[in-house]
N, C-alpha and C. Protein backbone atom coordinates (compact mmCIF):
# COMPACT_ATOMS: atom_id res chain seq x y z
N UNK A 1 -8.15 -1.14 -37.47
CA UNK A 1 -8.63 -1.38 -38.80
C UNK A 1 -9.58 -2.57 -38.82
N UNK A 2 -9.40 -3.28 -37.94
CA UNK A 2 -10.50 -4.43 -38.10
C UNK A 2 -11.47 -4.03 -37.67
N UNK A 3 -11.68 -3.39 -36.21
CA UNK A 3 -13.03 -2.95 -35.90
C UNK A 3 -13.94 -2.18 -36.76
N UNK A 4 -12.88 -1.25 -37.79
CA UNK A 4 -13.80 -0.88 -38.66
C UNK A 4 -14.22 -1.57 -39.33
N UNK A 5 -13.60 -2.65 -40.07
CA UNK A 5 -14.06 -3.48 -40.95
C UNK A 5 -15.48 -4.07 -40.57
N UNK A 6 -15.05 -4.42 -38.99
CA UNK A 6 -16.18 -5.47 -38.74
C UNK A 6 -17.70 -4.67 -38.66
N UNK A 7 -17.55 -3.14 -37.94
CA UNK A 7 -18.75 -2.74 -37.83
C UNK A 7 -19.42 -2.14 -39.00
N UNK A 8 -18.55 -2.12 -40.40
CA UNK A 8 -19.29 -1.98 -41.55
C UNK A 8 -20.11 -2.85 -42.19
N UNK A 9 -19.33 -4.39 -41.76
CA UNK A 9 -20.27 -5.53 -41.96
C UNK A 9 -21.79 -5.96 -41.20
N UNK A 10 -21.37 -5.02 -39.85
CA UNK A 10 -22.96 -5.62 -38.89
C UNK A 10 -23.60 -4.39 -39.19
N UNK A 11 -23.64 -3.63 -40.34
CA UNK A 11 -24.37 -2.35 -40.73
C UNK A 11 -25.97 -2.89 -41.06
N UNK A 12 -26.96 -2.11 -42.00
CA UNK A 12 -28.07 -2.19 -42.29
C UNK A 12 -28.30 -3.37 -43.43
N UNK A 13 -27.51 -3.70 -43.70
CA UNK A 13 -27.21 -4.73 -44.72
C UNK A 13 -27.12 -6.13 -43.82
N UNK A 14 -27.04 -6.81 -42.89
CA UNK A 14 -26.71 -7.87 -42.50
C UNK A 14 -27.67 -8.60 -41.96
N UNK A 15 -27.60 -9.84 -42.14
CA UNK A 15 -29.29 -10.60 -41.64
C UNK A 15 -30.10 -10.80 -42.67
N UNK A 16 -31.39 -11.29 -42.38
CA UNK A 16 -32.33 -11.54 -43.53
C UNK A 16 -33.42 -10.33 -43.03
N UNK A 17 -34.10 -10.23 -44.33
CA UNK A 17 -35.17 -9.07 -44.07
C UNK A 17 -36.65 -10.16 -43.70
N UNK A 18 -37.14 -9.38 -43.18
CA UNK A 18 -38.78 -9.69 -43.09
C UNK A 18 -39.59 -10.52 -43.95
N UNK A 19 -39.02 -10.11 -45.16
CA UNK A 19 -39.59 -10.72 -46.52
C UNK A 19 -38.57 -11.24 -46.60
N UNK A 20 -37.74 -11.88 -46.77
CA UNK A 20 -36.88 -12.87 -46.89
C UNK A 20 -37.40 -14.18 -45.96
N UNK A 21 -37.57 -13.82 -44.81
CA UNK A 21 -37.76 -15.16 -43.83
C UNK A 21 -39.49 -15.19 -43.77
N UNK A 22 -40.55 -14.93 -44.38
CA UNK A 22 -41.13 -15.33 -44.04
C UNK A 22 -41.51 -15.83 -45.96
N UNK A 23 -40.86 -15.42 -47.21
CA UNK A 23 -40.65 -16.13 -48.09
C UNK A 23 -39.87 -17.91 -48.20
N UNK A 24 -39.35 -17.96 -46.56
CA UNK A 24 -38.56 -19.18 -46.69
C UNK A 24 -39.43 -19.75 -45.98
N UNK A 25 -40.35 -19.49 -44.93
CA UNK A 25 -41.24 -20.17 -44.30
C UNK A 25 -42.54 -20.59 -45.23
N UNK A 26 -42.84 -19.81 -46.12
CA UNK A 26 -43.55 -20.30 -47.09
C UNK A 26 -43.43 -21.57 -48.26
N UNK A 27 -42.14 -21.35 -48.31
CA UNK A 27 -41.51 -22.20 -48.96
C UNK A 27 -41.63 -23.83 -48.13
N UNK A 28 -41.34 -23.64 -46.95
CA UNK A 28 -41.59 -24.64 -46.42
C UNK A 28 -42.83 -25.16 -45.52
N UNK A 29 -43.69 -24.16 -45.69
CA UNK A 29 -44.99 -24.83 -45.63
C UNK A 29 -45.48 -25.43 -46.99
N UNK A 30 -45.44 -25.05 -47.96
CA UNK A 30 -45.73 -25.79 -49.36
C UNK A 30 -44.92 -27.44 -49.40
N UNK A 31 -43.56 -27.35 -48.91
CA UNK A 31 -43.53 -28.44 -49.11
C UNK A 31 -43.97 -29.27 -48.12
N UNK A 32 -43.91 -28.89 -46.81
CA UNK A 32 -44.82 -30.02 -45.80
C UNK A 32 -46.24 -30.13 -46.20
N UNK A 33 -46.37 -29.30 -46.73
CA UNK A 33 -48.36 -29.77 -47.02
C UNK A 33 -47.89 -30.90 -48.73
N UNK A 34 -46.84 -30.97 -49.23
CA UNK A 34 -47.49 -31.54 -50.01
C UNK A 34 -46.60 -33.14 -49.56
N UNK A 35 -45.99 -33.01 -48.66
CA UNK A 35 -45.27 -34.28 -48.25
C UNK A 35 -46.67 -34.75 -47.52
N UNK A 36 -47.04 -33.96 -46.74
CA UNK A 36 -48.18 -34.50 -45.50
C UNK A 36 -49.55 -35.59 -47.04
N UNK A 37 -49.57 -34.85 -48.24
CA UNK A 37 -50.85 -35.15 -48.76
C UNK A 37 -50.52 -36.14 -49.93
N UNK A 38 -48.59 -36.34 -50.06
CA UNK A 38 -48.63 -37.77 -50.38
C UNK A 38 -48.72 -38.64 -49.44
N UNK A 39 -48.43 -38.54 -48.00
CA UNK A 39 -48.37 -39.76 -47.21
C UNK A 39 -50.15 -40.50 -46.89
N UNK A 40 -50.44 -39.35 -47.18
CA UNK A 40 -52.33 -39.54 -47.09
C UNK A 40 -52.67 -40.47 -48.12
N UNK A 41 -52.09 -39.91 -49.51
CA UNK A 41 -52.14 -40.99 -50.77
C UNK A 41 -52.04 -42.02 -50.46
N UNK A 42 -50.38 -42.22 -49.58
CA UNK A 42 -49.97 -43.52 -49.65
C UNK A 42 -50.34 -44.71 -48.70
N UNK A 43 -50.85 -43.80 -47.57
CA UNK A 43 -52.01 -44.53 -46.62
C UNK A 43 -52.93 -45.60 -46.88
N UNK A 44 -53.82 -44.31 -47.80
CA UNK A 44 -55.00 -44.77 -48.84
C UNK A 44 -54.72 -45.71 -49.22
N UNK A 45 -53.96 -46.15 -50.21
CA UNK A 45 -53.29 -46.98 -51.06
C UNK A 45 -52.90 -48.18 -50.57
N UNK A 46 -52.34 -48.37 -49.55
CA UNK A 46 -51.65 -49.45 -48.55
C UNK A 46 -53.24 -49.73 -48.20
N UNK A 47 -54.28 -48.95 -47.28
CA UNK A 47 -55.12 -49.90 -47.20
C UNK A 47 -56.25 -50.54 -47.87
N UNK A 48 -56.33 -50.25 -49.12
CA UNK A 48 -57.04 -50.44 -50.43
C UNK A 48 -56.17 -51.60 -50.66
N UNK A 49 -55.30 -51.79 -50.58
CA UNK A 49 -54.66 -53.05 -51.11
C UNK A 49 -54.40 -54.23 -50.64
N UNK A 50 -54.58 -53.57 -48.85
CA UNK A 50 -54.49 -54.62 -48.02
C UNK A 50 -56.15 -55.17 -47.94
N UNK A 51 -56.87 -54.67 -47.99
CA UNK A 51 -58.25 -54.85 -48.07
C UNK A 51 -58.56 -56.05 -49.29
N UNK A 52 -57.88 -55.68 -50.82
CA UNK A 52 -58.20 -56.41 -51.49
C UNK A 52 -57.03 -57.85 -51.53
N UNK A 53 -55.93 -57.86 -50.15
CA UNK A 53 -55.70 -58.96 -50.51
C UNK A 53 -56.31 -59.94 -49.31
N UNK A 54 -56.69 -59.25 -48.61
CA UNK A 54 -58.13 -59.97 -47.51
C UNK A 54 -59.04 -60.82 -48.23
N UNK A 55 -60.10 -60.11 -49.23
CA UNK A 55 -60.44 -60.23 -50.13
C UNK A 55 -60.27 -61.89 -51.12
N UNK A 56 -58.97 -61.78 -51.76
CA UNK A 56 -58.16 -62.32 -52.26
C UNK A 56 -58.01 -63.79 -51.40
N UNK A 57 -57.40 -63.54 -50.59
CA UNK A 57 -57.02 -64.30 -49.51
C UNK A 57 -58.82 -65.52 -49.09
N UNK A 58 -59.46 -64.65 -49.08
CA UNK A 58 -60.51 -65.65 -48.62
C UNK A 58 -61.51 -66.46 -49.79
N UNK A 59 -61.44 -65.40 -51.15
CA UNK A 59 -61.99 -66.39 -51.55
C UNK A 59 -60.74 -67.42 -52.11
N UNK A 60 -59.69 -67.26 -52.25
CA UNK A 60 -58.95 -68.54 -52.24
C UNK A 60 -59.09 -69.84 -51.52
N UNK A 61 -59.41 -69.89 -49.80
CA UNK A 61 -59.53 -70.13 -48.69
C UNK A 61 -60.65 -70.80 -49.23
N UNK A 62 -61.96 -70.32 -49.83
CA UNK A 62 -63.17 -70.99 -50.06
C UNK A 62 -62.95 -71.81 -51.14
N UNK A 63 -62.60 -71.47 -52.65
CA UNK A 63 -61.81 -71.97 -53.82
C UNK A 63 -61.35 -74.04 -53.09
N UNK A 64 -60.56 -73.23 -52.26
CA UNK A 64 -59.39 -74.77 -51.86
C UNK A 64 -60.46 -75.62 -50.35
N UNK A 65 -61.34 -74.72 -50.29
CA UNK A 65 -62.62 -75.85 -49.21
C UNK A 65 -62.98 -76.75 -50.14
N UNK A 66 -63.50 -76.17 -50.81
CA UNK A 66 -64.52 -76.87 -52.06
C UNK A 66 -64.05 -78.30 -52.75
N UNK A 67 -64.64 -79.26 -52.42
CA UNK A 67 -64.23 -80.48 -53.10
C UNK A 67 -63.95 -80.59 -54.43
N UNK A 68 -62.92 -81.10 -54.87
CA UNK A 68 -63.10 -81.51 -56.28
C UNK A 68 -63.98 -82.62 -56.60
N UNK A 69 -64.58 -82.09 -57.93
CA UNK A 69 -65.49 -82.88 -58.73
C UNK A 69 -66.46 -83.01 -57.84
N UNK A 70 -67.24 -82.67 -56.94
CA UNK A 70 -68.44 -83.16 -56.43
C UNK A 70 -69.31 -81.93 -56.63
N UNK A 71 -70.45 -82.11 -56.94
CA UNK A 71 -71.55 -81.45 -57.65
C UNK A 71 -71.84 -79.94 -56.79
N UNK A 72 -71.96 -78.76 -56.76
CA UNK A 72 -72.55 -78.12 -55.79
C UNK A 72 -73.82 -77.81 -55.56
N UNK A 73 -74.52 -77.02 -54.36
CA UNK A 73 -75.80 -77.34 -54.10
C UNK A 73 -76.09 -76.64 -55.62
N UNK A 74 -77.56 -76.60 -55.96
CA UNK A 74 -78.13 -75.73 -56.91
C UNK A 74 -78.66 -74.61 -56.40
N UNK A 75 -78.16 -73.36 -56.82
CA UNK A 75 -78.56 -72.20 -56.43
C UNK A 75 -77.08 -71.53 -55.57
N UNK A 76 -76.42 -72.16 -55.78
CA UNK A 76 -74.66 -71.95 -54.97
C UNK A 76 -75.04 -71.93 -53.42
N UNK A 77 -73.93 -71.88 -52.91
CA UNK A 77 -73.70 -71.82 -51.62
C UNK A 77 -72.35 -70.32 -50.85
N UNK A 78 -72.94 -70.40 -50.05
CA UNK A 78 -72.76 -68.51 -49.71
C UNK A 78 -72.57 -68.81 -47.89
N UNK A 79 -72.20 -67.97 -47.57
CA UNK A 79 -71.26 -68.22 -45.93
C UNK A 79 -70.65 -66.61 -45.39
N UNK A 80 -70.14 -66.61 -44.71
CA UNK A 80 -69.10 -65.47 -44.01
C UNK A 80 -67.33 -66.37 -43.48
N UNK A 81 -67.00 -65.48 -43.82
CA UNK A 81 -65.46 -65.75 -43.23
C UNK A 81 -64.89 -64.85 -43.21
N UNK A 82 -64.10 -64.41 -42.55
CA UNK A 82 -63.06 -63.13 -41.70
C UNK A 82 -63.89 -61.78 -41.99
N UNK A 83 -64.98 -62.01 -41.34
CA UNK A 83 -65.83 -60.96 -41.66
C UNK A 83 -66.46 -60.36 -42.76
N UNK A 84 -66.14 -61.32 -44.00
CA UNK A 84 -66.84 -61.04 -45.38
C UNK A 84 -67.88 -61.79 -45.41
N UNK A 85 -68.24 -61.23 -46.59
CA UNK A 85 -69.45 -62.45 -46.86
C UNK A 85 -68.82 -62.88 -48.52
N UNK A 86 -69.71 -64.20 -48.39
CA UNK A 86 -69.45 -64.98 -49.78
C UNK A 86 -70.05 -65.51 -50.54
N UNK A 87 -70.53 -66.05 -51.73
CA UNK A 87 -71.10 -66.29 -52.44
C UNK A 87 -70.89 -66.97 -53.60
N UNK A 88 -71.17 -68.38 -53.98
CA UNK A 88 -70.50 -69.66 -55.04
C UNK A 88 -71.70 -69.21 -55.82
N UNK A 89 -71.92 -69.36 -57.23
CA UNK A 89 -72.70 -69.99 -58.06
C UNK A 89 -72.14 -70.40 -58.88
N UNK A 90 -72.88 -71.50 -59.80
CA UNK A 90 -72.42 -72.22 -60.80
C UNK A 90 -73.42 -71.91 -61.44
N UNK A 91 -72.69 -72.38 -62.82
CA UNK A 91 -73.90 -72.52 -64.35
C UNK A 91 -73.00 -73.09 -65.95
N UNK A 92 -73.98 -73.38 -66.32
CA UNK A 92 -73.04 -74.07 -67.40
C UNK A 92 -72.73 -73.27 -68.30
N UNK A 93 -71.49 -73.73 -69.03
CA UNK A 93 -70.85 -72.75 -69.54
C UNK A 93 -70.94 -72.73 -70.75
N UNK A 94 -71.11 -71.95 -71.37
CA UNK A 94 -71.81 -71.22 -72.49
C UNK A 94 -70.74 -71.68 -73.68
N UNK A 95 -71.50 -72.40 -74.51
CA UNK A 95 -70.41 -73.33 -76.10
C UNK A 95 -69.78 -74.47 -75.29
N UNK A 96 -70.51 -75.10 -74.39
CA UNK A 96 -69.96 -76.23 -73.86
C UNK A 96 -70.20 -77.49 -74.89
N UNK A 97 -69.35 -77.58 -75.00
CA UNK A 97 -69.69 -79.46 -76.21
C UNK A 97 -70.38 -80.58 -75.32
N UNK A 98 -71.35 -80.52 -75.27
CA UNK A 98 -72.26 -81.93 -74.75
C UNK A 98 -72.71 -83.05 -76.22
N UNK A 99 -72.22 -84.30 -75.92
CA UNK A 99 -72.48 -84.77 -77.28
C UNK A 99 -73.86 -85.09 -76.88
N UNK A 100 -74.33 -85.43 -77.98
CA UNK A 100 -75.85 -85.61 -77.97
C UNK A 100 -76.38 -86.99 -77.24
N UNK A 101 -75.60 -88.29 -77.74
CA UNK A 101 -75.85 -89.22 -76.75
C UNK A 101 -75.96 -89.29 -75.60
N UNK A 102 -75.28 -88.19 -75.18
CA UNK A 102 -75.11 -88.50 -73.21
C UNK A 102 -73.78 -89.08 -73.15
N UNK A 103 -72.52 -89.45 -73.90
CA UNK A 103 -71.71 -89.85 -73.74
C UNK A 103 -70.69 -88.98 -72.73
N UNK A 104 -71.24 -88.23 -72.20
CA UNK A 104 -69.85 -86.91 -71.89
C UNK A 104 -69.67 -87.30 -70.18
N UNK A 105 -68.66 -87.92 -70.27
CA UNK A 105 -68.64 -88.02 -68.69
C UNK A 105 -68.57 -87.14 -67.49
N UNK A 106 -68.29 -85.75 -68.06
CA UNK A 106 -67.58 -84.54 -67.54
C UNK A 106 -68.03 -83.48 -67.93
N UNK A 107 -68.85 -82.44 -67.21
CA UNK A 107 -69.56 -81.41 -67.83
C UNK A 107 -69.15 -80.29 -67.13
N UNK A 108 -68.10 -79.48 -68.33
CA UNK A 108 -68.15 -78.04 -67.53
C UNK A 108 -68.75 -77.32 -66.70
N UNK A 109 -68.47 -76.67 -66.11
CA UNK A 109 -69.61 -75.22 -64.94
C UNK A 109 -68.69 -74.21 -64.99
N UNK A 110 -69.22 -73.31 -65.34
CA UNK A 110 -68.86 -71.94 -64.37
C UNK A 110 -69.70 -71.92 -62.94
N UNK A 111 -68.18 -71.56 -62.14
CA UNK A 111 -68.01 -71.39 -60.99
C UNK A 111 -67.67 -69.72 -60.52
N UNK A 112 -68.26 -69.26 -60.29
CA UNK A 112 -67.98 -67.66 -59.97
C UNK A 112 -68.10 -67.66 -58.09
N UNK A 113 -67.22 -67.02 -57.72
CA UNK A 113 -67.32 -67.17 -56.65
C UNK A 113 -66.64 -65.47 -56.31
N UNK A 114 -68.08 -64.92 -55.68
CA UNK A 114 -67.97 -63.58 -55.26
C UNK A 114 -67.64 -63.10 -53.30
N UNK A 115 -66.78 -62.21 -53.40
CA UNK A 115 -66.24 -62.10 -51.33
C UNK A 115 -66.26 -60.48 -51.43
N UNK A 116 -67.39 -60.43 -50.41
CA UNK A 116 -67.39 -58.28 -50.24
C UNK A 116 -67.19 -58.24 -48.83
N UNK A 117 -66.47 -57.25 -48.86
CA UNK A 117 -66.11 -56.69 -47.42
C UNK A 117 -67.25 -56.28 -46.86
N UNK A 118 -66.93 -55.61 -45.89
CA UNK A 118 -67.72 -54.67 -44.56
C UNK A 118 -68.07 -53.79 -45.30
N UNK A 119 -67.25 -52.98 -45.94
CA UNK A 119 -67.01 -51.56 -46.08
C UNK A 119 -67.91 -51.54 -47.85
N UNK A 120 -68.06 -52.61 -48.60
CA UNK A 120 -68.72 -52.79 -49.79
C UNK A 120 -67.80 -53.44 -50.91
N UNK A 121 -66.29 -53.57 -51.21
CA UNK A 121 -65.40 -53.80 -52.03
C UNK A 121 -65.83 -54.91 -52.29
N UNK A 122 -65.75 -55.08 -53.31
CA UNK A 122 -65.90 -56.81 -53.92
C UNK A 122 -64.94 -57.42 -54.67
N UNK A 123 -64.96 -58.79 -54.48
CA UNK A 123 -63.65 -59.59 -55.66
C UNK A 123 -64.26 -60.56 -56.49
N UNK A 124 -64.23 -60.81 -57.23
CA UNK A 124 -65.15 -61.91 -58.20
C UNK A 124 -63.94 -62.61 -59.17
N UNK A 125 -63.83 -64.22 -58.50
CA UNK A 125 -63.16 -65.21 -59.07
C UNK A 125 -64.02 -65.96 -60.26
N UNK A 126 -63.44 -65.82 -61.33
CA UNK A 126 -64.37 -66.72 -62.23
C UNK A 126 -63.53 -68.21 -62.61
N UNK A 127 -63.93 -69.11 -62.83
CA UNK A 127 -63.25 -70.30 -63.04
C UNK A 127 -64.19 -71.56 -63.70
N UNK A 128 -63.10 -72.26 -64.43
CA UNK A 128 -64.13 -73.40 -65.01
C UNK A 128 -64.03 -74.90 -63.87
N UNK A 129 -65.01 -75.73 -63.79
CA UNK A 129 -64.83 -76.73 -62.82
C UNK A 129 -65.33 -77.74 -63.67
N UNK A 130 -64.65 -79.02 -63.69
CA UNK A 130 -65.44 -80.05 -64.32
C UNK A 130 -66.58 -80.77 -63.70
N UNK A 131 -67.18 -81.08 -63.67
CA UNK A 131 -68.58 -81.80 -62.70
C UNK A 131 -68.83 -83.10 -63.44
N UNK A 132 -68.30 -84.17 -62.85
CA UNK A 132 -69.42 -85.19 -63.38
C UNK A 132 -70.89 -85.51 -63.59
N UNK A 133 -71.15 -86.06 -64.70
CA UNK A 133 -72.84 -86.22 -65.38
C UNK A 133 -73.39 -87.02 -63.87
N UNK A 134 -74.17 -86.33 -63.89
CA UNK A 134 -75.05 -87.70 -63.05
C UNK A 134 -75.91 -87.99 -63.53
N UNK A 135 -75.95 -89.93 -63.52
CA UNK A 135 -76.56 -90.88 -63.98
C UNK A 135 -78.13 -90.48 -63.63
C-alpha cells in the first residue's frame, strides 16, 4: 500500500513545470537588476559627496591660511591645492555703514572664496571679514 501511494505522488503532477521555473528565474532577475542599479545610485552618491567634502575641506584649509585682519592683494588671490584650483576675491559689502568722517576703524569685505575640482564641481564660501582702514 505504500508503494502505491508513493508512485501516485511521483505521477505527472510532481515537480515544477517549465513555466513555473523560468517565471521564478524572472523573478529573480528583476530583482538583481534592480539591487545591481541601486548600488550604482549609491556609488554615485558616495562619490559626489566625497568629492564635495574635498572641496569643502580645502577651501576651509585656505579660509584658516589667510591672516586675520590683514588687507588682501587687490584683485584676490587664487592658487591650487590637492589638485583644485582656487580663487579669493574681496569687495565691499553692499549697505556697509562708513561714517562720513573717516572715523571707521574697521571696514567690512566680502570675501568669497571659490575651489573647483578636476572634474568641474565647484564650492563657493561666502563670508564677511573685517579689514582695517588704511591710513
Amino acid at each position: 500500500m505504500c508503494r502505491a501511494a508513493r508512485s501516485e505522488s511521483a505521477g505527472p503532477t510532481a515537480g515544477f513545470t517549465i513555466i513555473e521555473v523560468l517565471v521564478a528565474i524572472a523573478v529573480v532577475a528583476v530583482v538583481l537588476s534592480s539591487i545591481g542599479a541601486l548600488m550604482a545610485t549609491t556609488t554615485r552618491g558616495v562619490g559626489s559627496m566625497e568629492q564635495h567634502v574635498v572641496l569643502m575641506e580645502t577651501a576651509r584649509t585656505i579660509a584658516a591660511g589667510l591672516r586675520s585682519r590683514e588687507p588682501l592683494a587687490s584683485g584676490g588671490l587664487s592658487g591650487e591645492m590637492y589638485g583644485n584650483r582656487w580663487r579669493i576675491a574681496t569687495s565691499p559689502v553692499a549697505d556697509s555703514p562708513v561714517l562720513p568722517d573717516a572715523r571707521a576703524t574697521w571696514i567690512p569685505q566680502m570675501m568669497t572664496i571659490r575651489v573647483q575640482s578636476p572634474s568641474g564641481a565647484t564650492v563657493d564660501i561666502k563670508t564677511v571679514r573685517l579689514q582695517r582702514r588704511q591710513q
